[in-house]
Protein backbone atom coordinates (compact mmCIF):
# COMPACT_ATOMS: atom_id res chain seq x y z
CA UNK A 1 0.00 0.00 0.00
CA UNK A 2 3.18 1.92 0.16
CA UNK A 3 3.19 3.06 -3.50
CA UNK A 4 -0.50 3.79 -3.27
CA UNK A 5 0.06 6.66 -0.80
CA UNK A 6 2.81 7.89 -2.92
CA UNK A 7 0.69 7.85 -6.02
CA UNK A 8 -1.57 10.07 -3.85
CA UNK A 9 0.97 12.01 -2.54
CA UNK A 10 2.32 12.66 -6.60
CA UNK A 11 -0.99 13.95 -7.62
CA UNK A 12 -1.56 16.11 -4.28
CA UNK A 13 2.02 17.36 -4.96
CA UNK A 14 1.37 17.91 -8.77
CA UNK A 15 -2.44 19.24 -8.58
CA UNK A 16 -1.07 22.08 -5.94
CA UNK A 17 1.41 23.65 -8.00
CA UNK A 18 -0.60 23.64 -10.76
CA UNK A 19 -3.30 25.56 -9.03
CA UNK A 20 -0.89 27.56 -7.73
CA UNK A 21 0.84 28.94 -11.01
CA UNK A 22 -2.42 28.73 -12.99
CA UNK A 23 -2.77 32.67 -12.16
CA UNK A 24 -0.53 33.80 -14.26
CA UNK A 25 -1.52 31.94 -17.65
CA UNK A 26 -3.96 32.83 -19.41
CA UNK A 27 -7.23 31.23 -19.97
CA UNK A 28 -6.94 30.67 -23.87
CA UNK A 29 -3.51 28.69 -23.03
CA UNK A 30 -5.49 26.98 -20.45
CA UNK A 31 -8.19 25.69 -22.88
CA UNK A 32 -5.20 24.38 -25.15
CA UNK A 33 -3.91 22.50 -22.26
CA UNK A 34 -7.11 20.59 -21.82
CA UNK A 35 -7.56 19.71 -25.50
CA UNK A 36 -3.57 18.80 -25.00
CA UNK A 37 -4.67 16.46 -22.46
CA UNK A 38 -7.56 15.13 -23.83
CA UNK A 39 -5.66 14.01 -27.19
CA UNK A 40 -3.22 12.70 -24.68
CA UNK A 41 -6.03 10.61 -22.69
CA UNK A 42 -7.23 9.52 -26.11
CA UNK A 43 -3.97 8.07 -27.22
CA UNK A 44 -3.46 6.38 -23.76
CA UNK A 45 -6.48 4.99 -24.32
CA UNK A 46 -6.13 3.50 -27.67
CA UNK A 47 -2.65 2.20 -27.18
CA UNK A 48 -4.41 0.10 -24.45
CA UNK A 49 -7.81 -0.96 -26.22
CA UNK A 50 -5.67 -2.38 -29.43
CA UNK A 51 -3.57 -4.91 -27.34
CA UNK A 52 -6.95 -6.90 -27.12
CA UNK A 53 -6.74 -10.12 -28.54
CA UNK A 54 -10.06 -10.70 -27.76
CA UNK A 55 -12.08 -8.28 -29.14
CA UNK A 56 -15.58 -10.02 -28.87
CA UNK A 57 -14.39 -9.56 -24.92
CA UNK A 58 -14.30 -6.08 -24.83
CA UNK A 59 -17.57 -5.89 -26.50
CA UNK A 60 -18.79 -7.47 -24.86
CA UNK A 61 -18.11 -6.58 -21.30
CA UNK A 62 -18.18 -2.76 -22.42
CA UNK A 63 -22.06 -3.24 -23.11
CA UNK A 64 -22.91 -5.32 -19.69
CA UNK A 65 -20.29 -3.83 -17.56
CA UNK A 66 -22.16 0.37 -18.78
CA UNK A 67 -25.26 -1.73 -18.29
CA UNK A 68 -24.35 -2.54 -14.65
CA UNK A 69 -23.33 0.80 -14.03
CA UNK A 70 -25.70 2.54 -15.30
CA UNK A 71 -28.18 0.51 -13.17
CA UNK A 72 -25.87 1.54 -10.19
CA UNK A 73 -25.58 4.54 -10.88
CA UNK A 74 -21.86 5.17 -10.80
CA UNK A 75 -21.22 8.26 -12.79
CA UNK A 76 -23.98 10.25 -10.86
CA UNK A 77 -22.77 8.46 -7.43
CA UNK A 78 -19.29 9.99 -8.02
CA UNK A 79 -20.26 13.51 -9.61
CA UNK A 80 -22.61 13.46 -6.11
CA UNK A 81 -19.10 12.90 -4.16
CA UNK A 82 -17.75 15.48 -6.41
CA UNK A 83 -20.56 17.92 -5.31
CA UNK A 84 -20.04 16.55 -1.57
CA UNK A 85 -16.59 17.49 -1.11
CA UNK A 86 -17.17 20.94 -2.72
CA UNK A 87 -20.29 22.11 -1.02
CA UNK A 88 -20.25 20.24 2.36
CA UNK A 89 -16.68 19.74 3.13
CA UNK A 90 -15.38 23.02 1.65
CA UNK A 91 -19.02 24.54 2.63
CA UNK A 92 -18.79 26.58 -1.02
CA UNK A 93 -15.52 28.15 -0.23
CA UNK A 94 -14.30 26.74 -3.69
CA UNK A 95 -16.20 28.65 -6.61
CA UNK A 96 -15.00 26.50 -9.60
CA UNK A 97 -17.53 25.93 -11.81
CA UNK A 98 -14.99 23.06 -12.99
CA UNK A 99 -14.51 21.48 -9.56
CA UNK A 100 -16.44 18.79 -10.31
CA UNK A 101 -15.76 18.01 -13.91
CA UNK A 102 -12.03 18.41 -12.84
CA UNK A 103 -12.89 15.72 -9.81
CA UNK A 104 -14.27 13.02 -12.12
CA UNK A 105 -12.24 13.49 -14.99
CA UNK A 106 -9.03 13.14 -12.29
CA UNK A 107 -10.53 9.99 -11.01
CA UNK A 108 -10.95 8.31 -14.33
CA UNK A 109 -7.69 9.52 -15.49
CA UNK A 110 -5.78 8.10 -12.83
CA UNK A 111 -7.62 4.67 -12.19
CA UNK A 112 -8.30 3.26 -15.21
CA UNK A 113 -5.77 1.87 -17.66
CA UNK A 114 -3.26 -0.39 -17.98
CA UNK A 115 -0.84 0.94 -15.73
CA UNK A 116 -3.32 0.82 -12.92
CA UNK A 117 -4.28 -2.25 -13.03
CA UNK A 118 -1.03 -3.87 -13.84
CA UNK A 119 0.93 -2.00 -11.38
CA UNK A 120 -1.79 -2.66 -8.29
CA UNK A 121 -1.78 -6.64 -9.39
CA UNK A 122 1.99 -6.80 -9.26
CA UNK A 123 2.48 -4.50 -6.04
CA UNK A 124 -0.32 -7.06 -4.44
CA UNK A 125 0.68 -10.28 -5.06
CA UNK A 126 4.34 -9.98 -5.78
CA UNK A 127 5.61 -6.77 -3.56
CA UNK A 128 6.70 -5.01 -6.89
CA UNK A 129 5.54 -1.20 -6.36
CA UNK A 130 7.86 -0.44 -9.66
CA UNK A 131 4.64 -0.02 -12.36
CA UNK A 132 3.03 2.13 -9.66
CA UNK A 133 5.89 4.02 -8.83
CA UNK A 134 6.18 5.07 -12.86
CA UNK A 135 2.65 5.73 -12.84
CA UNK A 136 2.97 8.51 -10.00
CA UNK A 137 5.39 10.34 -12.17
CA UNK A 138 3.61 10.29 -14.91
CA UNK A 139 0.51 11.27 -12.46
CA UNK A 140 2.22 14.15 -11.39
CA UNK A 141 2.75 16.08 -14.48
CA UNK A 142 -0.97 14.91 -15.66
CA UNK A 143 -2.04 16.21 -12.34
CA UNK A 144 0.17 19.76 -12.42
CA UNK A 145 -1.63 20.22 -15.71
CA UNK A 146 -5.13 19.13 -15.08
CA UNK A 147 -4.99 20.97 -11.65
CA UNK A 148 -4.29 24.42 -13.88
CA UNK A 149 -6.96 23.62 -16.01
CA UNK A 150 -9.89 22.34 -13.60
CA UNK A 151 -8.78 23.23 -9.92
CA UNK A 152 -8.65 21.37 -7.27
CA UNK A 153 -11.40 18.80 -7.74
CA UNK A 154 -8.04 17.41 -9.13
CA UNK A 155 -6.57 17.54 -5.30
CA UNK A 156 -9.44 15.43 -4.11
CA UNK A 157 -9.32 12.79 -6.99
CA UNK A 158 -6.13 11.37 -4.71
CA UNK A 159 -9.11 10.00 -2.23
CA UNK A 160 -10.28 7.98 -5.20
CA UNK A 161 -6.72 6.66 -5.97
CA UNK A 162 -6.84 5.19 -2.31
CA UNK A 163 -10.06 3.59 -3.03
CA UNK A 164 -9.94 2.26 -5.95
CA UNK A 165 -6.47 1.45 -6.61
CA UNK A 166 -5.57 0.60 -3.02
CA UNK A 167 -8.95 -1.97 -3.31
CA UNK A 168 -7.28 -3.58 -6.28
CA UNK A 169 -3.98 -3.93 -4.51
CA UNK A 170 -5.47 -5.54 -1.62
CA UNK A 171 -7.69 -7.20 -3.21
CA UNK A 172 -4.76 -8.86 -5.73
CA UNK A 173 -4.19 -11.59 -3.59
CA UNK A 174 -7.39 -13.08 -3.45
CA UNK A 175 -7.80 -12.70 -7.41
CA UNK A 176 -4.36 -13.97 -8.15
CA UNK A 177 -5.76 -17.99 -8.78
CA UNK A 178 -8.44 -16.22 -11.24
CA UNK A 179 -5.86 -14.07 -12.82
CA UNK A 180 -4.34 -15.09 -16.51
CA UNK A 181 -1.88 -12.55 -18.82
CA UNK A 182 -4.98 -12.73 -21.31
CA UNK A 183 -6.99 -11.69 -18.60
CA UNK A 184 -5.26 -8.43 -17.70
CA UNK A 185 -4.76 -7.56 -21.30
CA UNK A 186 -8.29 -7.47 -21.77
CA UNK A 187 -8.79 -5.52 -18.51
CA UNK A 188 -6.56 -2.82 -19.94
CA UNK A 189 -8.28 -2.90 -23.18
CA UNK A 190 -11.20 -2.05 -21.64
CA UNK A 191 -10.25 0.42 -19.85
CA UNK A 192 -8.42 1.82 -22.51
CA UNK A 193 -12.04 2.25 -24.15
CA UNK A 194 -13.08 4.38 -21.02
CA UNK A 195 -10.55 6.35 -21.22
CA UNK A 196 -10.53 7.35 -25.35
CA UNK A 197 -14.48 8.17 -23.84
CA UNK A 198 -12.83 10.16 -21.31
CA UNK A 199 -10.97 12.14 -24.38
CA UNK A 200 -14.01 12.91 -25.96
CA UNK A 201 -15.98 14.28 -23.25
CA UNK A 202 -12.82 16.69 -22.84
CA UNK A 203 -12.89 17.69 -26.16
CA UNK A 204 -16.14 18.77 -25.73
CA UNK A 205 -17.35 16.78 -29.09
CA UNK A 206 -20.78 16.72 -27.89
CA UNK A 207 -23.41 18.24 -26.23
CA UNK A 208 -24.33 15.02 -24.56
CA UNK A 209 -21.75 13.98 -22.01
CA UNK A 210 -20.44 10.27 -22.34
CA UNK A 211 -20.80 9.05 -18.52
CA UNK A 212 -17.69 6.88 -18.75
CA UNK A 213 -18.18 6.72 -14.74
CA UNK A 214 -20.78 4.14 -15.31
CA UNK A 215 -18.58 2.31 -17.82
CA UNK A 216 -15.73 1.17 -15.12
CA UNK A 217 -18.01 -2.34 -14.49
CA UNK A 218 -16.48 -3.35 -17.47
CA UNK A 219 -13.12 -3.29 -16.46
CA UNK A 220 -13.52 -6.44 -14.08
CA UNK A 221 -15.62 -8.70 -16.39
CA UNK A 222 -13.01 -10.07 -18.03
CA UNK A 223 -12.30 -11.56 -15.03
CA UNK A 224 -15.60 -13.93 -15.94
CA UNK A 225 -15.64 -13.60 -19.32
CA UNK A 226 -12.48 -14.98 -20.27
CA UNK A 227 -12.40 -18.64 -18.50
CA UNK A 228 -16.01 -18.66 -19.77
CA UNK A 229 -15.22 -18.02 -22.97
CA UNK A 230 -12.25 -20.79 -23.19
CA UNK A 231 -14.55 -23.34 -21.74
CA UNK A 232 -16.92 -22.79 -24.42
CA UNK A 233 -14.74 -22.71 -27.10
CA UNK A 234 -12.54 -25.65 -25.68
CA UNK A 235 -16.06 -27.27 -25.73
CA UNK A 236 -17.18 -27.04 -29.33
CA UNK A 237 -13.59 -27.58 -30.27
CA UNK A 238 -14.23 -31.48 -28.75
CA UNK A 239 -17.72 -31.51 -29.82
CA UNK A 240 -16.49 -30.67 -33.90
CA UNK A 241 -13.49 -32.99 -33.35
């Protein structure tokens, strides 16, 4: 749990001085950032969707897993923590009208992709904090940036860093037995959708907001999926031969 806290502590650290120092540029050069960030988010995301080798997977699990979140809930759940933080905790001390765009955005950003769930499943069941250690670096200059261009609903995205990636590295153990290199990859892939979804909504393509929130489900159905999928196909491959 080590690297967790300093993957926190890297986008606390990073977020800050952004917010700091985002006084003195302007708010076109702002604006570029962003779309900067969002191309960059988008090409994250598709360097992790096209290692699928299993693309009938992701599909798949993309349309039950924003099924299952969508029944849940999960985008407005968060946004509502988002709104939480800002008007309860801070009591409307924070004005942003970005705070919690910038807070959901941050927590997407920084949970979902390859890297995340690579580095959590190695620093859990094999003590190696290296993936997660990379991560935070890159965190911190993603975080510097998105903190001058959405505030600190950035900050507070570290809480969700604890949650969700500290529940995967605890949790790492007890998948392990369940837990093939085909599996992962297809983890990654879909969260590698999420994130080019992510892009998009930062780009601002459309007036109707992709709720990649309640898309995160997917991300853990491969875990199902994939021994599922071998059984059947191991089946008809008996039942043809």
């Amino acid at each position: 749990m080590t690297a967790v806290f300093v993957n926190m502590g890297t986008v606390i650290l990073g977020s800050s001085l952004g917010i700091i120092f985002r006084s003195r540029i302007k708010q076109r050069y702002i604006s570029s950032v962003i779309a900067a960030l969002a191309l960059v988010t988008i090409v994250i995301g598709v360097s992790s969707a096209v290692e699928t080798t299993n693309l009938l997977c992701v599909i798949i699990c993309m349309a039950l897993g924003t099924a299952l979140g969508e029944l849940l809930s999960i985008d407005d759940r968060i946004e509502g923590a988002g709104g939480f933080v800002k008007n309860r905790i801070l009591r409307g001390r924070v004005k942003e009208s970005r705070f919690t765009e910038g807070f959901v955005s941050a927590c997407i950003l920084f949970c979902v992709g390859s890297m995340t769930i690579m580095g959590s499943f190695e620093a859990g069941i094999n003590g190696d904090c290296s993936i997660i250690y990379a991560k935070s670096a890159l965190d911190f200059v993603s975080s510097a940036a998105f903190g001058a261009a959405m505030g600190v609903g950035v900050t507070f995205s570290a809480a969700f860093i604890l949650l969700f990636q500290g529940g995967l590295t605890l949790l790492a153990g007890v998948l392990a037995p369940f837990l093939s290199q085909e599996i992962v990859t297809e983890m990654s892939a879909a969260g590698g959708a999420i994130l080019i979804g992510m892009g998009i909504n930062m780009l601002e393509l459309s007036d109707r907001r992709v709720k990649v929130a309640n898309m995160l489900p997917a991300v853990f159905l491969p875990i199902g999926f994939i021994p599922l999928y071998n059984w059947i196909t191991g089946l008809l491959e008996v039942v043809q031969g």
